[in-house]
Structure formats: C-alpha cells, structure tokens
N, C-alpha and C. Protein backbone atom coordinates (compact mmCIF):
# COMPACT_ATOMS: atom_id res chain seq x y z
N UNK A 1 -13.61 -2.62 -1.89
CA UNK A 1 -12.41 -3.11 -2.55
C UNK A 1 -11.96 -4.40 -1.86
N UNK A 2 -11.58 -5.45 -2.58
CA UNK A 2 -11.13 -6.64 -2.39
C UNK A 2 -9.85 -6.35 -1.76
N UNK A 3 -9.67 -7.10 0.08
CA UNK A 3 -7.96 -6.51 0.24
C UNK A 3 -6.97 -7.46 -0.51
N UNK A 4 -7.59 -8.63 -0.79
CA UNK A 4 -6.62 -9.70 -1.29
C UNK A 4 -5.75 -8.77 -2.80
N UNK A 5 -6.35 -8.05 -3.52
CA UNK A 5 -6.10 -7.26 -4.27
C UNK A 5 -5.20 -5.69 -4.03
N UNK A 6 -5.31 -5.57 -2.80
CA UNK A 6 -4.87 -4.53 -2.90
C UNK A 6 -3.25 -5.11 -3.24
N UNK A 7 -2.57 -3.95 -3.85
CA UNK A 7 -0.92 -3.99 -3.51
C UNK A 7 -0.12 -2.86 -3.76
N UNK A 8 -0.93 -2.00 -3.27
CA UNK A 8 -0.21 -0.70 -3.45
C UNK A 8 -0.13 -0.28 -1.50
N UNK A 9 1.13 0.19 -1.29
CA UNK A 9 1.43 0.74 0.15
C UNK A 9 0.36 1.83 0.53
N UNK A 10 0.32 2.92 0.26
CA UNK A 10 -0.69 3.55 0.59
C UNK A 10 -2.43 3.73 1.24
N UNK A 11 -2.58 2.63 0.27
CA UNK A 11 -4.15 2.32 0.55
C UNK A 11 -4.11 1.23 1.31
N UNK A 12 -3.61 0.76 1.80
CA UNK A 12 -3.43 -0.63 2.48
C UNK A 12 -2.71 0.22 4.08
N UNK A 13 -2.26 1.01 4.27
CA UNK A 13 -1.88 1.78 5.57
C UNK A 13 -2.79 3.01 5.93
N UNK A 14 -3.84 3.29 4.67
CA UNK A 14 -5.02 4.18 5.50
C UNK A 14 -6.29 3.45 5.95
N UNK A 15 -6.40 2.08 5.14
CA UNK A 15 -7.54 1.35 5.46
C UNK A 15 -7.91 0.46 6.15
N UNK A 16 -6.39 -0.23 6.55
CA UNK A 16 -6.22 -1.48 6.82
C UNK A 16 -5.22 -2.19 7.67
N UNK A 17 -5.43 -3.26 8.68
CA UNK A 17 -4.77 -2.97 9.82
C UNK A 17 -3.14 -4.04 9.01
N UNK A 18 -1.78 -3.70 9.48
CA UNK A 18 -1.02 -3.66 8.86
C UNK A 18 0.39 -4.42 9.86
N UNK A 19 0.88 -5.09 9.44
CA UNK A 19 2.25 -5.33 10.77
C UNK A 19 3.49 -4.52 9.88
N UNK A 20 4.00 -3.56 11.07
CA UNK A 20 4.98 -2.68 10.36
C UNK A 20 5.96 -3.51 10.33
N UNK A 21 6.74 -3.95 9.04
CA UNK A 21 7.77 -4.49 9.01
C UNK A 21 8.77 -3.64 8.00
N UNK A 22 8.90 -2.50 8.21
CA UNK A 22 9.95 -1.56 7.68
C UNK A 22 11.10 -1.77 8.48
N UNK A 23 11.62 -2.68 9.35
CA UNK A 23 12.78 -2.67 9.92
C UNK A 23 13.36 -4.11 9.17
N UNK A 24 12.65 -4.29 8.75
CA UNK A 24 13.36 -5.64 8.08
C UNK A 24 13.62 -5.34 6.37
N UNK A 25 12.42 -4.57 6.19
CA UNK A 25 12.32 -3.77 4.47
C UNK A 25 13.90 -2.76 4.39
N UNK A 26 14.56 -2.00 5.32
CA UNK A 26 15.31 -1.12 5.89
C UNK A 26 16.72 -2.22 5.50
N UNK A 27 16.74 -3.24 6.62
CA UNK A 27 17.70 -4.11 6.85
C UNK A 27 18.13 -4.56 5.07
N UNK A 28 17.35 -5.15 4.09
CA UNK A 28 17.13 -5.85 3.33
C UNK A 28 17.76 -4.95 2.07
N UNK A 29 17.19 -3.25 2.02
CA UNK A 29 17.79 -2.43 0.80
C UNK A 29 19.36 -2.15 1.48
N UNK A 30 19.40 -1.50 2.95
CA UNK A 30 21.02 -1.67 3.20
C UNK A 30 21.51 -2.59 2.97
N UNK A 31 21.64 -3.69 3.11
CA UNK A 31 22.73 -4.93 3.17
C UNK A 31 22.72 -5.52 1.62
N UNK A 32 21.88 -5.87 1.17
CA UNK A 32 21.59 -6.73 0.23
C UNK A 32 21.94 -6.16 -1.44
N UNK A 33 21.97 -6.56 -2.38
CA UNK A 33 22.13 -5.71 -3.69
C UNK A 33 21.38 -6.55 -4.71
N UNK A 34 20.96 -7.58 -4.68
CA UNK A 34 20.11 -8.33 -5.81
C UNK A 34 19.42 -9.42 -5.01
N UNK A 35 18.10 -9.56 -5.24
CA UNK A 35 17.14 -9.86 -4.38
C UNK A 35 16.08 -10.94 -5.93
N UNK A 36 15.91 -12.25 -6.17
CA UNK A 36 14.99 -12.46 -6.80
C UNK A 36 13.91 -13.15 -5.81
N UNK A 37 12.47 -12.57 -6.19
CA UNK A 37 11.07 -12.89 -5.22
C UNK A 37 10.53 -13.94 -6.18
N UNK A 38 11.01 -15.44 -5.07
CA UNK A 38 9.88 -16.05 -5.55
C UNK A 38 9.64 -16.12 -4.59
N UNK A 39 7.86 -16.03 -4.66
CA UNK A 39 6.86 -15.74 -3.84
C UNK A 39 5.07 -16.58 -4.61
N UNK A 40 4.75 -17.28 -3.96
CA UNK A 40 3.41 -17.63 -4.52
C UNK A 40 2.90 -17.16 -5.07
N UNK A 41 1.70 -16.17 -5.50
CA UNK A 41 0.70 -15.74 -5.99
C UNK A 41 0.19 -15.16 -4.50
N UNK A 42 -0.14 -14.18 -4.31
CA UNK A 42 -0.77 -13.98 -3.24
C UNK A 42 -0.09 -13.52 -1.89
N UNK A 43 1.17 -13.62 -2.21
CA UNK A 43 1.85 -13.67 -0.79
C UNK A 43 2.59 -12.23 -0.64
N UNK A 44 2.02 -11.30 -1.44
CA UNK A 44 2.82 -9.76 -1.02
C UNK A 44 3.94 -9.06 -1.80
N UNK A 45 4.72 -9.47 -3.12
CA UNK A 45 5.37 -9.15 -3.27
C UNK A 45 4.90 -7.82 -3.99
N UNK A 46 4.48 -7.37 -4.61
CA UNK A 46 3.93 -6.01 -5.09
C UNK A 46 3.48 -4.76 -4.31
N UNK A 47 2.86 -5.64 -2.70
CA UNK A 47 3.00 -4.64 -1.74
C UNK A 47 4.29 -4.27 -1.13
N UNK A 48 5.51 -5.49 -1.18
CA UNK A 48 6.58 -4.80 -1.12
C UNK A 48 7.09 -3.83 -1.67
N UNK A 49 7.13 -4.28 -3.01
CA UNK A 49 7.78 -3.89 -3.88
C UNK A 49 7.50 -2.00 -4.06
N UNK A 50 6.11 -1.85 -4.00
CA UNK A 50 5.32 -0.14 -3.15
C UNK A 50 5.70 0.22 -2.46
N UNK A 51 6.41 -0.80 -1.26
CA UNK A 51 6.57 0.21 -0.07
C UNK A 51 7.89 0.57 -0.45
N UNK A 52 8.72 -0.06 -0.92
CA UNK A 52 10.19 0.62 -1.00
C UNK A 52 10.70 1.32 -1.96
N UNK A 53 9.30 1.43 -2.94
CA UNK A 53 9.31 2.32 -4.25
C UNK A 53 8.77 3.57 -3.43
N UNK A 54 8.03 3.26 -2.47
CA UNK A 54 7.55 4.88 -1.27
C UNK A 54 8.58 5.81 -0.71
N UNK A 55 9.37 4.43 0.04
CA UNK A 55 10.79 4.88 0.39
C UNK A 55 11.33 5.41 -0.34
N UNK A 56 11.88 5.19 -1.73
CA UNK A 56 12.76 5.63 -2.35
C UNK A 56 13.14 7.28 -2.74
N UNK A 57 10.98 7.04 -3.43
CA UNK A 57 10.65 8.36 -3.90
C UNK A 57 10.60 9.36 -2.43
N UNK A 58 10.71 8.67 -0.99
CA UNK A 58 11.00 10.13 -0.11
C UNK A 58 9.52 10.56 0.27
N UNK A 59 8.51 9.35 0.40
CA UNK A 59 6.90 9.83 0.44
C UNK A 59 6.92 9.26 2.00
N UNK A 60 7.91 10.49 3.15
CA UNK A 60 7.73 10.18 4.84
C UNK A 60 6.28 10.33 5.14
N UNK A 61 5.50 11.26 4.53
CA UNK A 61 4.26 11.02 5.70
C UNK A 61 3.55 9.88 5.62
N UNK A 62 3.59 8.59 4.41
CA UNK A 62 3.37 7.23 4.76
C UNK A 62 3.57 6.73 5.65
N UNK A 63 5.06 7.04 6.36
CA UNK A 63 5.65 6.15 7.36
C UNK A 63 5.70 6.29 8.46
N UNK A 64 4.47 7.91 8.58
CA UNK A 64 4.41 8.27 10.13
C UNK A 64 4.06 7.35 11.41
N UNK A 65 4.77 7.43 11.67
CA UNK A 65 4.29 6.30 12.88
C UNK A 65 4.75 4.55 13.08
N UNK A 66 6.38 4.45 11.80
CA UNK A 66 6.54 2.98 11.72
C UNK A 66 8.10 3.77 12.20
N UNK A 67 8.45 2.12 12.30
CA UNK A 67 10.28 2.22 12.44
C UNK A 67 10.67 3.02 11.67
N UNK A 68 10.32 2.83 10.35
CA UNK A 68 11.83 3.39 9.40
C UNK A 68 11.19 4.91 9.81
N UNK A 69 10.34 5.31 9.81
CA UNK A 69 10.35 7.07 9.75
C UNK A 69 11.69 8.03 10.29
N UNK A 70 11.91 7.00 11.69
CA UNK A 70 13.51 8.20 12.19
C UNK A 70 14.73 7.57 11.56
N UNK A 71 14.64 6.38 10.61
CA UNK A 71 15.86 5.76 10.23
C UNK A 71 16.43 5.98 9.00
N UNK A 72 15.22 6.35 8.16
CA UNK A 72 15.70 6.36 7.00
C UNK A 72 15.62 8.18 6.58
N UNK A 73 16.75 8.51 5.50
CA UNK A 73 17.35 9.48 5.32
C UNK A 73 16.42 10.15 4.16
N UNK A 74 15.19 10.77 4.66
CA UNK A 74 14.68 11.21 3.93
C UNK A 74 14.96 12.45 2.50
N UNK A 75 16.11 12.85 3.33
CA UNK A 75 16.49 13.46 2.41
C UNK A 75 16.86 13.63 0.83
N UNK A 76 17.61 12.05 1.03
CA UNK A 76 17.69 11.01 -0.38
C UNK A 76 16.74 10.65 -1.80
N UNK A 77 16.56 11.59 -2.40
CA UNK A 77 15.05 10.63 -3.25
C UNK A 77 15.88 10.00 -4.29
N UNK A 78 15.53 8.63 -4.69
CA UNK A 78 16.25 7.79 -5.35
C UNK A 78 15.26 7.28 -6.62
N UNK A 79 15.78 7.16 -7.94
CA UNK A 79 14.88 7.47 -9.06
C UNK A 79 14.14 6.16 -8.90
N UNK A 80 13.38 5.85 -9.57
CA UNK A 80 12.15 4.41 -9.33
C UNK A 80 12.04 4.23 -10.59
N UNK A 81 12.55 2.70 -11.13
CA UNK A 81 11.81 2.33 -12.46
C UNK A 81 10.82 1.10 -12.26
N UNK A 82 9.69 1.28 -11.96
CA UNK A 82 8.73 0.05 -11.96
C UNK A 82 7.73 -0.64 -12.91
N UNK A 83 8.46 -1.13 -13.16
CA UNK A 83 7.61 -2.15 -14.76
C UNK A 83 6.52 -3.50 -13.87
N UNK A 84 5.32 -3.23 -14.91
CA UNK A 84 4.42 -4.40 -14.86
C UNK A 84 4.51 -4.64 -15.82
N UNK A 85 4.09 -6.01 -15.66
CA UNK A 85 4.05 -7.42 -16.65
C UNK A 85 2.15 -7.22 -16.90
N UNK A 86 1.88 -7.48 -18.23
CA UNK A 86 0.32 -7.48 -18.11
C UNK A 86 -0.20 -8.92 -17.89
N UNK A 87 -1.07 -8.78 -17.27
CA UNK A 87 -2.15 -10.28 -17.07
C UNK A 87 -1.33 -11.44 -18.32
N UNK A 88 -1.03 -12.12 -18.21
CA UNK A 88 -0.44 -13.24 -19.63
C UNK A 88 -0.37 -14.52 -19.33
N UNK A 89 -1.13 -15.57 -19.87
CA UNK A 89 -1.00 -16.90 -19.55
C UNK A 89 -0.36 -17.34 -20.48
N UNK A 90 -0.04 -18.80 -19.87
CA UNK A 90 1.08 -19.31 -20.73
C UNK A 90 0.33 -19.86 -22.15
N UNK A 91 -0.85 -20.20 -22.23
CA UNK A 91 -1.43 -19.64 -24.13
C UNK A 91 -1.03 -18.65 -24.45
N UNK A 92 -0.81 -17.51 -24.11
CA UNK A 92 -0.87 -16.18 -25.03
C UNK A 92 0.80 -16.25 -25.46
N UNK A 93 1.62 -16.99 -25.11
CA UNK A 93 2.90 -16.98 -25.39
C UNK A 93 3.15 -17.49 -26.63
C-alpha cells in the first residue's frame, strides 16, 4: 500500500511510524468551534479528520500509548457525520 495514500488513523498507527500529535488535535476540538482546512493536496487533512472521527466515536485502544489516551473522556461517544466528495475535476462541473 502506497503511504502517501493512506488517510485513515488506524492503518497508519499499526504500520507506520507516526508523530503523536493528539495534544494539539485535543487542544484544537476543546477551544476552537469552526475550523476551515486549507491544506494542499497531500498534506494530511483526511488523516486528521480520522483521527478525531476515532476520538469521537470513543475507539481508546487506537490511542494506547499517545497523550490523549489519559485526557480524553472516553466515556463520551459523540455522533460522526463524515461526507466524501467523489474524485471531480473541474470538467465534470
């Protein structure tokens, strides 16, 4: 599997070496309330966007072993609506 491709949290934390930045992912859903990602092509936002859809849904044994595991309130499961956009260039418009 191509990692440039990956962008799902999961498979990317059993396969692949990773910098835990759940203390800043943590910082970012507390404080913040509307967030727009512009972000290049390439630069991660879909693997974000997994990991805090992980968080939400309450999936701790992902996070064994990062910051947020003792921080965040697992108890909480918080509903997830995640929409993709399909492949679309600006011809097909």
């Amino acid at each position: 599997m191509d990692e440039l491709r990956i962008a799902y949290y999961h498979p990317v934390r059993d396969f692949y070496i990773s910098q835990d930045k759940t203390e800043i992912i943590h910082r970012l859903v507390d404080l913040g309330k509307y967030y727009f990602l512009s972000r290049p092509r390439r630069f991660g936002k879909s693997l974000l966007l997994s990991t805090i859809k992980a968080l939400f849904e309450g999936r701790r044994e992902l996070f064994d072993g990062l910051w947020v595991h003792d921080q965040w309130d697992w108890e909480l499961k918080h509903p997830v609506i995640y929409l993709e956009h399909p492949q679309a260039t600006y011809g097909d418009w």
